[in-house]
Each structure stands twice: as structure tokens, then as C-alpha cells.
C-alpha atoms as a PDB file:
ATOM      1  CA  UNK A   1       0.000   0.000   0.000  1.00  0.00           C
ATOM      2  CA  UNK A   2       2.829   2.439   0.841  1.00  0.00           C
ATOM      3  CA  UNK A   3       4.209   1.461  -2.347  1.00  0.00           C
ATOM      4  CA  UNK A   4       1.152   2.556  -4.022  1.00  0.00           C
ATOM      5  CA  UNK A   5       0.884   5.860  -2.616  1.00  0.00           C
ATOM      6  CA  UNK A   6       4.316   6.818  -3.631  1.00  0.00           C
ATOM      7  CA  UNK A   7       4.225   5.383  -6.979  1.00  0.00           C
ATOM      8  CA  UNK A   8       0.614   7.911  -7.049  1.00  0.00           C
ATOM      9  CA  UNK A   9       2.893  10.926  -5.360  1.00  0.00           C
ATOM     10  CA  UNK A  10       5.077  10.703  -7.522  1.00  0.00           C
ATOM     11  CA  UNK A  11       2.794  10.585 -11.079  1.00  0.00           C
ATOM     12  CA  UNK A  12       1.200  13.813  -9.624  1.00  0.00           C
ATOM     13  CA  UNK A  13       4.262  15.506  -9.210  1.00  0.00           C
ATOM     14  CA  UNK A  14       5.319  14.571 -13.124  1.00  0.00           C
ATOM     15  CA  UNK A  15       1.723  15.810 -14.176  1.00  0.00           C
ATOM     16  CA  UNK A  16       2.370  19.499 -12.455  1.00  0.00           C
ATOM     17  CA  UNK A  17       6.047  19.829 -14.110  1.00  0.00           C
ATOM     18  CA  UNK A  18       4.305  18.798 -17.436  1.00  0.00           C
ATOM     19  CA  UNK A  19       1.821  21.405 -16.820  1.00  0.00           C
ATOM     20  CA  UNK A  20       4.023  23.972 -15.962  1.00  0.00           C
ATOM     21  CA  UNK A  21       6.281  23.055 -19.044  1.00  0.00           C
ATOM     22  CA  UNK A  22       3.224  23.784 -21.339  1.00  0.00           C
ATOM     23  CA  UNK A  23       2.492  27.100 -19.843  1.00  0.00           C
ATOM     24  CA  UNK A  24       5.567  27.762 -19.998  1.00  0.00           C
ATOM     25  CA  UNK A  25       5.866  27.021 -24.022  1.00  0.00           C
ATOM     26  CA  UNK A  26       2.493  28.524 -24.115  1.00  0.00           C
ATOM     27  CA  UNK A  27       3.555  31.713 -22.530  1.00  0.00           C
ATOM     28  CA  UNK A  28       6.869  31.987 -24.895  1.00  0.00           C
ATOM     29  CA  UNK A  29       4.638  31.525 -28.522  1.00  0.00           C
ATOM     30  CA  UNK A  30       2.341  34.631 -27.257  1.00  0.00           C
ATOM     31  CA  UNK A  31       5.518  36.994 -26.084  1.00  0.00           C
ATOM     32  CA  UNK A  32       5.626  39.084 -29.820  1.00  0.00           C
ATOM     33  CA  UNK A  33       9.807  38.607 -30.447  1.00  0.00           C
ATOM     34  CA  UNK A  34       9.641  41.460 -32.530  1.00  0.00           C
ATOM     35  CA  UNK A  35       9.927  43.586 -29.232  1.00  0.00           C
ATOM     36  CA  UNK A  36      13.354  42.762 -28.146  1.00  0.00           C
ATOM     37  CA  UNK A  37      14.608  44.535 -24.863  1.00  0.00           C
ATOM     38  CA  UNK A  38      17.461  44.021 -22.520  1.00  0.00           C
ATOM     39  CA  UNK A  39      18.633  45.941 -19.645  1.00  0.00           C
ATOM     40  CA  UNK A  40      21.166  48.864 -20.022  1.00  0.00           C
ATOM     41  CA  UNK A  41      22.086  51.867 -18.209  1.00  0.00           C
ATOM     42  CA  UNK A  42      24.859  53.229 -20.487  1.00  0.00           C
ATOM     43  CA  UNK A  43      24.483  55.079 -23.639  1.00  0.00           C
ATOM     44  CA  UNK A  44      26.232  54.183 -26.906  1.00  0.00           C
ATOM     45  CA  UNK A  45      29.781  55.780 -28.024  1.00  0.00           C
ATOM     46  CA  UNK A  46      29.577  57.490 -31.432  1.00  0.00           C
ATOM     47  CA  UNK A  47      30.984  55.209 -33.617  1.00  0.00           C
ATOM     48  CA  UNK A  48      31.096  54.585 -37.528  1.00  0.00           C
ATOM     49  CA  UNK A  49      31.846  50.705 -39.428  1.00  0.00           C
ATOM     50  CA  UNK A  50      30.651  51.855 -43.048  1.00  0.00           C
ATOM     51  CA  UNK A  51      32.062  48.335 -44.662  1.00  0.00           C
ATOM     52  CA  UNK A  52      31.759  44.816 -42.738  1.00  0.00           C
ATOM     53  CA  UNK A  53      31.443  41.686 -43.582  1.00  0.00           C
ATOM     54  CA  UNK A  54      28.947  39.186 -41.957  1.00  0.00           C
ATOM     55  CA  UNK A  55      31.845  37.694 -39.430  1.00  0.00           C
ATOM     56  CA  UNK A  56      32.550  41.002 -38.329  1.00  0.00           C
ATOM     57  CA  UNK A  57      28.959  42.711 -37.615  1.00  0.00           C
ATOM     58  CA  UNK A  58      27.879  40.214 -36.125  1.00  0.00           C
ATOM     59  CA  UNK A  59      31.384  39.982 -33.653  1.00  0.00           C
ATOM     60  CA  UNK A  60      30.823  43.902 -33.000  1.00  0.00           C
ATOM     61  CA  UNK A  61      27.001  43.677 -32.193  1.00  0.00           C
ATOM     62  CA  UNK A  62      27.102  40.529 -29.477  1.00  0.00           C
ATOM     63  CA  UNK A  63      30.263  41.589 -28.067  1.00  0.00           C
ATOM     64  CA  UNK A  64      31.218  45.305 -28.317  1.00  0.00           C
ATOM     65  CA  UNK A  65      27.410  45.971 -28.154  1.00  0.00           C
ATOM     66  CA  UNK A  66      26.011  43.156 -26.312  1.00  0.00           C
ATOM     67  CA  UNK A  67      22.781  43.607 -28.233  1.00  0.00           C
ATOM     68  CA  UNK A  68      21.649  40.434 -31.185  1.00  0.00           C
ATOM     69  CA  UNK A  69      21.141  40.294 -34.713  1.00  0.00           C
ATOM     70  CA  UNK A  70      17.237  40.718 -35.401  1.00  0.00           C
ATOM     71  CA  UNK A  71      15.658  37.389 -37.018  1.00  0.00           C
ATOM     72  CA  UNK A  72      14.090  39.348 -39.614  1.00  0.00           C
ATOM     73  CA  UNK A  73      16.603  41.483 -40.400  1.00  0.00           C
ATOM     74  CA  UNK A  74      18.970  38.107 -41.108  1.00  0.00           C
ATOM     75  CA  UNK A  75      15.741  36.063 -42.766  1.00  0.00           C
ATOM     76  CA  UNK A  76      14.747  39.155 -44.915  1.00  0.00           C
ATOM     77  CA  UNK A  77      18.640  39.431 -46.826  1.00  0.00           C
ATOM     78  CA  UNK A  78      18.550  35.571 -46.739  1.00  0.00           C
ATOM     79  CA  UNK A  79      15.475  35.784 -48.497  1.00  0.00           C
ATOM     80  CA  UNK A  80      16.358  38.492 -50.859  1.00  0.00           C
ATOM     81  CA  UNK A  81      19.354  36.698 -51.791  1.00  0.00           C
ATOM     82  CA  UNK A  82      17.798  34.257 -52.583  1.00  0.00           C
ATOM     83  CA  UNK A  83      14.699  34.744 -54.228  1.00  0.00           C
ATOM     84  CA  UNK A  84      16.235  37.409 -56.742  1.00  0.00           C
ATOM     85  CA  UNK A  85      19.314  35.006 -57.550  1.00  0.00           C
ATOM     86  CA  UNK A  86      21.839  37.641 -56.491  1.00  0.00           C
ATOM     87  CA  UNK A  87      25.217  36.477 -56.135  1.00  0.00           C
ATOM     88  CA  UNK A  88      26.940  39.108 -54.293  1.00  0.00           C
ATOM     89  CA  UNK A  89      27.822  38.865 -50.498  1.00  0.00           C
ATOM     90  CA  UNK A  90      25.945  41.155 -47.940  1.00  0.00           C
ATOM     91  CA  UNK A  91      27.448  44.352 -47.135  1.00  0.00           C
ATOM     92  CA  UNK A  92      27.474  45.260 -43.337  1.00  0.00           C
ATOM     93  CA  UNK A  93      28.003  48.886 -41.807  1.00  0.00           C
ATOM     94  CA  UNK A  94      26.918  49.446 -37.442  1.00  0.00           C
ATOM     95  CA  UNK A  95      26.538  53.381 -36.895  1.00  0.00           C
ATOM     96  CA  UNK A  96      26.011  53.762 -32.781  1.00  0.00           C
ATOM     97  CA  UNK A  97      25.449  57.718 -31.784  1.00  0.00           C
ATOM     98  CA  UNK A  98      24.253  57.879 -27.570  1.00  0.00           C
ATOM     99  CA  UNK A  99      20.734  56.901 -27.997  1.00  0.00           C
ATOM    100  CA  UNK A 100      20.935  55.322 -30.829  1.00  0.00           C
ATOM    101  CA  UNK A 101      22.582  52.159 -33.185  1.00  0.00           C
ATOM    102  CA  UNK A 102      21.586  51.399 -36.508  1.00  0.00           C
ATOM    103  CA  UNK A 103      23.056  48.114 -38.326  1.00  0.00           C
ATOM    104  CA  UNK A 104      22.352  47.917 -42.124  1.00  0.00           C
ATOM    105  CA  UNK A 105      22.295  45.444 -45.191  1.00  0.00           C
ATOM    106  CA  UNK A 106      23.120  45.613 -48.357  1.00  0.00           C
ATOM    107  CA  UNK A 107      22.839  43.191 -51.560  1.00  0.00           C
ATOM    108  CA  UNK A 108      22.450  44.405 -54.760  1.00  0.00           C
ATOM    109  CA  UNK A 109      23.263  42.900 -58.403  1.00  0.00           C
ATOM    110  CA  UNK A 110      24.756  45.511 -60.576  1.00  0.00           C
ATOM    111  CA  UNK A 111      26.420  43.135 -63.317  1.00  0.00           C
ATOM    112  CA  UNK A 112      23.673  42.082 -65.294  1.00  0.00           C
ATOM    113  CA  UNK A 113      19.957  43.734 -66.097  1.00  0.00           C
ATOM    114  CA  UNK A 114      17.868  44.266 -64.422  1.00  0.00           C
ATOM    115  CA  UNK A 115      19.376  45.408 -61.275  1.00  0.00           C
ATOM    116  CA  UNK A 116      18.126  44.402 -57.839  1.00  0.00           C
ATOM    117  CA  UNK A 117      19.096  46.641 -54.289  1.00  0.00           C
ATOM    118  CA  UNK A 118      18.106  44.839 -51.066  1.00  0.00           C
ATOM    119  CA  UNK A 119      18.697  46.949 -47.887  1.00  0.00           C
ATOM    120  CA  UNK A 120      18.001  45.745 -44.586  1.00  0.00           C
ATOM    121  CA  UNK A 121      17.979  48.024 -41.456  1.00  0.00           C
ATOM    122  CA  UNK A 122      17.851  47.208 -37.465  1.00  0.00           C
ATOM    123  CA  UNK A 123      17.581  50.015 -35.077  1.00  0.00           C
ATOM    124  CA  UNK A 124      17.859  49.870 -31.404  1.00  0.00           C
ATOM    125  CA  UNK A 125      17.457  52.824 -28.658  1.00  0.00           C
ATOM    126  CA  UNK A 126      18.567  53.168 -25.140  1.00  0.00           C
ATOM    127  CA  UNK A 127      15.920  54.507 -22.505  1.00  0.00           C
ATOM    128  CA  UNK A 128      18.510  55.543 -19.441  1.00  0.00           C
ATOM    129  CA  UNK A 129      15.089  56.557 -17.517  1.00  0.00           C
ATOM    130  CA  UNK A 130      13.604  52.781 -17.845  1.00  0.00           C
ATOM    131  CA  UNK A 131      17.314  51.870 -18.030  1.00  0.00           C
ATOM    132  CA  UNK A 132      16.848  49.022 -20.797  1.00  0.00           C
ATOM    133  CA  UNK A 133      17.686  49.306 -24.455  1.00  0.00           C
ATOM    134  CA  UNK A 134      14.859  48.262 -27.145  1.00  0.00           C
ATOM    135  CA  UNK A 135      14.835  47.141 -30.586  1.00  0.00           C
ATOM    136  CA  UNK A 136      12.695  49.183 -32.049  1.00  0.00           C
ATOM    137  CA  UNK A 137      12.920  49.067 -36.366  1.00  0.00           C
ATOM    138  CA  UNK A 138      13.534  46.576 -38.530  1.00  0.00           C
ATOM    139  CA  UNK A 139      12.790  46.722 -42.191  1.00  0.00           C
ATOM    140  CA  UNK A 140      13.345  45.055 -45.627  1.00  0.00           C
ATOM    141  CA  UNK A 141      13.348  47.455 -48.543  1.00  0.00           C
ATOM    142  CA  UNK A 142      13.862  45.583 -51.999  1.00  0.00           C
ATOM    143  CA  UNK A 143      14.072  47.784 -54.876  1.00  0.00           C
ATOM    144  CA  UNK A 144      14.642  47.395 -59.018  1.00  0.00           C
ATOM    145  CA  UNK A 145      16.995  50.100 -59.794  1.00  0.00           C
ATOM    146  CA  UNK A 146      16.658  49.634 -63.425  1.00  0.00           C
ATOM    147  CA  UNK A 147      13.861  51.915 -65.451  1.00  0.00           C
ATOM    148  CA  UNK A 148      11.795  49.859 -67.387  1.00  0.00           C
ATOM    149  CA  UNK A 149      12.122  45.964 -65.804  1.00  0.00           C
ATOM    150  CA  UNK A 150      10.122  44.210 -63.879  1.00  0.00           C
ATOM    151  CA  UNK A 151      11.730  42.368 -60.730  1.00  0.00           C
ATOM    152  CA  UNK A 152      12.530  39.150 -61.283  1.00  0.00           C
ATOM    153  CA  UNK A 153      13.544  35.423 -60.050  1.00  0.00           C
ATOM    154  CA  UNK A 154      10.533  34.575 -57.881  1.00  0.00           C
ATOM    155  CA  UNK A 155       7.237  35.754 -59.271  1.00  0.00           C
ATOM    156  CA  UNK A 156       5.635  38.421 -56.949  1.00  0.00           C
ATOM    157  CA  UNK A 157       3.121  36.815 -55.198  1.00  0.00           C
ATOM    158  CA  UNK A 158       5.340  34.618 -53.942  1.00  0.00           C
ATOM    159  CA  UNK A 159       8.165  37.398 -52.945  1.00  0.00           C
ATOM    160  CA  UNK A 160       5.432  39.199 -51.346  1.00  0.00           C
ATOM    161  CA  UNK A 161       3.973  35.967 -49.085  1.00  0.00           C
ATOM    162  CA  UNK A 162       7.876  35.149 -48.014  1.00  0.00           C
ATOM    163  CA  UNK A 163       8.518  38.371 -46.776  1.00  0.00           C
ATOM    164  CA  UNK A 164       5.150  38.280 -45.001  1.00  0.00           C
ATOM    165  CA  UNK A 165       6.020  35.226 -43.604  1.00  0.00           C
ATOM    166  CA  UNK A 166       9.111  36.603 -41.979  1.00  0.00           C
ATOM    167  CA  UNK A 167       7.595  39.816 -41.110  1.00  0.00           C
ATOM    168  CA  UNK A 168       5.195  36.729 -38.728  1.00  0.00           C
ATOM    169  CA  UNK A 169       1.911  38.894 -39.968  1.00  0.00           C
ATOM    170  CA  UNK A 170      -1.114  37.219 -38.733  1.00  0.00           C
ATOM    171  CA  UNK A 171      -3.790  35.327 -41.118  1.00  0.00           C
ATOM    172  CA  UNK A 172      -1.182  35.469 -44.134  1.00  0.00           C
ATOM    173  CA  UNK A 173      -3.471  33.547 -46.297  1.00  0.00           C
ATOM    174  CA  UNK A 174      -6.478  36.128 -45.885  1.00  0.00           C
ATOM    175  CA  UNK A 175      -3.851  38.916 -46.746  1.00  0.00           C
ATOM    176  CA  UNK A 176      -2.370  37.408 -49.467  1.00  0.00           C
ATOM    177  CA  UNK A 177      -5.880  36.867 -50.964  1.00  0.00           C
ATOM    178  CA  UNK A 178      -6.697  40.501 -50.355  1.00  0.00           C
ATOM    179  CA  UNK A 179      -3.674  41.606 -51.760  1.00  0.00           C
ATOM    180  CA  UNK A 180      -4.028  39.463 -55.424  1.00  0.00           C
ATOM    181  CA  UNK A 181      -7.056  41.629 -55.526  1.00  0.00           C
ATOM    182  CA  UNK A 182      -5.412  44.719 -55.479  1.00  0.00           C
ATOM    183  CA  UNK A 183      -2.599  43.342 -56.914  1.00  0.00           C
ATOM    184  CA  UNK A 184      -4.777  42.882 -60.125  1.00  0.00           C
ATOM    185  CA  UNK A 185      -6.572  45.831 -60.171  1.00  0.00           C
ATOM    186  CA  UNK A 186      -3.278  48.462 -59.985  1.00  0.00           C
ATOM    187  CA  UNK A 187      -3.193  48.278 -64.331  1.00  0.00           C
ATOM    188  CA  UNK A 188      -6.632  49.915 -64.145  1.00  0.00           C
ATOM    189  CA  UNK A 189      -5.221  52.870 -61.722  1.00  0.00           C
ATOM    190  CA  UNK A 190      -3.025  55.986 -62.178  1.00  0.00           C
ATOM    191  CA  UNK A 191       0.749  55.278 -62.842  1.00  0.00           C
ATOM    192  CA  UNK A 192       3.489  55.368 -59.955  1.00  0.00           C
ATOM    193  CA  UNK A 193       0.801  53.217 -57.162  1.00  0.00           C
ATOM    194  CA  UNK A 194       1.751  52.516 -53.881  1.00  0.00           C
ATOM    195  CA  UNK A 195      -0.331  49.323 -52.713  1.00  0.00           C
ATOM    196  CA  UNK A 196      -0.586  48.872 -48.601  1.00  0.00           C
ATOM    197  CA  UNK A 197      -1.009  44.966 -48.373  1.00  0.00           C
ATOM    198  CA  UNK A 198      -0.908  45.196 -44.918  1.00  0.00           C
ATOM    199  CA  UNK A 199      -0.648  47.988 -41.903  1.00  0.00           C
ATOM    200  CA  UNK A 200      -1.939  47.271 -38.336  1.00  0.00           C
ATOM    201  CA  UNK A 201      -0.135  50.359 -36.784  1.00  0.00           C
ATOM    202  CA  UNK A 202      -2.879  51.820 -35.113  1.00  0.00           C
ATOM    203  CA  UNK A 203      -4.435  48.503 -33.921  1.00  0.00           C
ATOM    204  CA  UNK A 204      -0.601  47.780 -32.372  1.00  0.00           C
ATOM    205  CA  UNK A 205      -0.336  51.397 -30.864  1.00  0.00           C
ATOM    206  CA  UNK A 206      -3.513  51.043 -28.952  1.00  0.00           C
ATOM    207  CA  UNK A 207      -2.022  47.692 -27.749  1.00  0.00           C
ATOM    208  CA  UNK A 208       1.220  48.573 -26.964  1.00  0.00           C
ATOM    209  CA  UNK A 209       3.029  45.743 -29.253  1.00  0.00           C
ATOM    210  CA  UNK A 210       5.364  45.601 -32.642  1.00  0.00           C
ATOM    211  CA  UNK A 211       3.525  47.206 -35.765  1.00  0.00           C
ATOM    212  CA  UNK A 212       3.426  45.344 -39.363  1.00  0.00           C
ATOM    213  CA  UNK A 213       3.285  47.586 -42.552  1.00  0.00           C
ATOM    214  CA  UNK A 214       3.949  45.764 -45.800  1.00  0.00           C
ATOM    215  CA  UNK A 215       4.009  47.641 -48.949  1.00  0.00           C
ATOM    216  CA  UNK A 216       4.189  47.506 -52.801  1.00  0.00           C
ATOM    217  CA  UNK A 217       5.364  50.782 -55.176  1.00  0.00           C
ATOM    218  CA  UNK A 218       4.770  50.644 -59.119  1.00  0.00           C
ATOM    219  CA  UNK A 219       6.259  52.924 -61.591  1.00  0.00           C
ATOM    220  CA  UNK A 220       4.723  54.603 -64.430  1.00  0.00           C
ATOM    221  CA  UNK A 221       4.629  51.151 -66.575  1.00  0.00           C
ATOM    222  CA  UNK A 222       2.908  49.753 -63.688  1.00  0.00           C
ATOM    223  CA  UNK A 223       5.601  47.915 -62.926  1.00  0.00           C
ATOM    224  CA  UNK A 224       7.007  46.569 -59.646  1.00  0.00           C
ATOM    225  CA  UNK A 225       9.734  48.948 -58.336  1.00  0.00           C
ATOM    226  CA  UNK A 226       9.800  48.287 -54.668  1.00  0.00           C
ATOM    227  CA  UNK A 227       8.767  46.058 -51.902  1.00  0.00           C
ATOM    228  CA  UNK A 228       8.749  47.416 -48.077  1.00  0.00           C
ATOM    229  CA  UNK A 229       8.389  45.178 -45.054  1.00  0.00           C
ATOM    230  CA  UNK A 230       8.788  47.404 -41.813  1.00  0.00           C
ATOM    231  CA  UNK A 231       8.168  45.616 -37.688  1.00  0.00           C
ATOM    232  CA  UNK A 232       8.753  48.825 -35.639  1.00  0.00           C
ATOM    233  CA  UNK A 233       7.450  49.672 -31.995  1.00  0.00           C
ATOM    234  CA  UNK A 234       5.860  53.315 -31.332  1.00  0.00           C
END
């Protein structure tokens, strides 16, 4: 019998640490990753790296800065790269002035037409009276740089649903729907459009979380000139 109730003690006691596990998990997918913090009570020194490579911003950012690389900053180049078929390496550059530190990407493809600019930006701001330092931008901007070509590689649609999935914007599939609609009907409007697939930035400001605004520009031909992915906090 004594056996029994210990063997029972001891199933409860796995139950609870399952429970809490799952809570746990739970609690970590809700937490929105996009708003990064850490404490810090000292502001940064004004400092300018206008050419690294990826070895060496990343070195200067965990250890000089003891901040991290933004996921979307890394999956958005990534995803450039590789979507557009460039073949260049990613060029880094870290500019840090008291408040503020701003790490960029670049890719671009400048040896063959048409030509394809993907720049990546992280920003991150010190608060001295909170005493913690926040990430508080990240955006994608890829851009044809050539008049009169369409970007190419991956079709659109398909650039436009990657970068949402990296941007993490809620019901992607209803979005992407909504946005083949407009998508189709830009040829009937005005020349140089500027589609808004997606902007919850007054929704996130009343909530107090990480803002989503994905964007499409045309040019006169109605073609695709640039797409603009932006997470920011207000």
C-alpha cells in the first residue's frame, strides 16, 4: 500500500512539471519577439563601421554591443538573396550615436539587367530613464533600380507571401488573398501606385506591441519597383 501511494505521489508531481512546461511554451509563442529589450544603463559611443562583412557585424554587435542580430533582419537578406538570384555577399556597416545604433544590409546585383538593391535596417534605442535598451525598427526594402524591368527570379506573389512570412503577420493567407485583388486591379489605376497589403499600426499602438506595414510601389509602366516590409514599436 505504501508502495502505491508513492508510486501515485510521484505521477502527480510529473503531471504538475508537465503542466508547468506547457504554460511555460504557451507563454513563450504569445511573447511578440519582434519587441526585443534588454537591460542597459549606459548610452552608446559614437561610432562609424561603413564596410563589414557578416563575421565582423555580427562579432561587433554581441560583443562590443552586447545587443543580437534581429531574425528578420537576417531572414529578410537571406530571403532576398535568394529569391532574386543575387550572387553578391551582404554588405554590413553598425553606426552607434548615444541613444541610438543602426546596423544595415546591403545586396544588390549591378552586373547584369535588371538590377536588384536589397537593404536591410535594425535600429535599437537606449531609454537611461527605464534603463533598458529596445529594438525598435527593422525593415526590408527591396528595390529594381533599373527603369523599365520588372523584378525578377521569384514571381511576386510569392516574394510578397515570403517576406510576409518573416515579417510573422497574422492570417497570411487572408492577406495574401486581399492583396491578389489589389494586386490585379493596380493596371486599371493611375501610374506610380503605392499598394498597402498590410498595416496594423494603429491597432498595435492602442495595444502597446510591434507594428506590421507591408508595402508595394509601381512605376509609371505599372511595374514593380519596390517592396517594403517594416516591424517597428511606437
Amino acid at each position: 500500500m505504501k508502495k502505491v501511494r508513492i508510486l501515485m505521489f510521484c505521477c502527480i508531481l510529473l503531471l504538475v512539471g508537465c503542466t508547468n512546461g506547457i504554460e511555460k511554451n504557451t507563454s513563450k509563442q504569445n511573447k511578440d519577439v519582434a519587441k526585443w529589450s534588454k537591460p542597459r544603463t549606459n548610452l552608446f559611443s559614437s561610432l562609424d563601421y561603413p564596410e563589414l562583412s557578416k563575421t565582423e557585424a555580427e562579432k561587433l554587435i554581441e560583443e562590443k554591443f552586447e545587443l543580437v542580430i534581429p531574425s528578420f533582419f537576417e531572414q529578410s537578406l537571406a530571403l532576398t538573396q535568394k529569391l532574386l538570384r543575387i550572387e553578391n555577399q551582404v554588405q554590413y556597416s553598425i553606426k552607434s550615436d548615444a541613444e541610438i545604433l543602426t546596423i544595415r544590409g546591403v545586396i544588390g546585383k549591378e552586373d547584369k539587367s535588371p538590377n536588384y538593391v536589397g537593404l536591410a535596417e535594425a535600429q535599437f534605442q537606449v531609454n537611461q530613464q527605464r534603463k533598458q535598451v529596445y529594438l525598435t525598427k527593422q525593415s526590408i526594402l527591396i528595390q529594381n533600380i533599373a527603369a523599365g524591368n520588372a523584378l525578377q527570379g521569384d514571381s511576386i506573389r510569392s516574394l510578397v507571401k515570403r517576406v510576409g512570412e518573416a515579417m510573422e503577420l497574422p492570417d497570411l493567407d487572408q492577406v495574401m488573398k486581399q492583396s491578389e485583388k489589389k494586386m490585379a486591379h493596380e493596371k486599371n489605376e493611375g501610374p506610380n501606385q503605392l499598394l498597402e497589403i498590410y498595416n496594423d499600426s494603429e491597432t498595435a499602438k492602442k495595444q502597446q506591441r510591434a507594428s506590421r506595414i507591408l508595402t508595394i510601389s509601381y512605376d509609371e509602366k505599372h511595374l514593380v519597383k519596390e517592396i517594403y516590409g517594416l516591424i517597428s514599436i511606437e
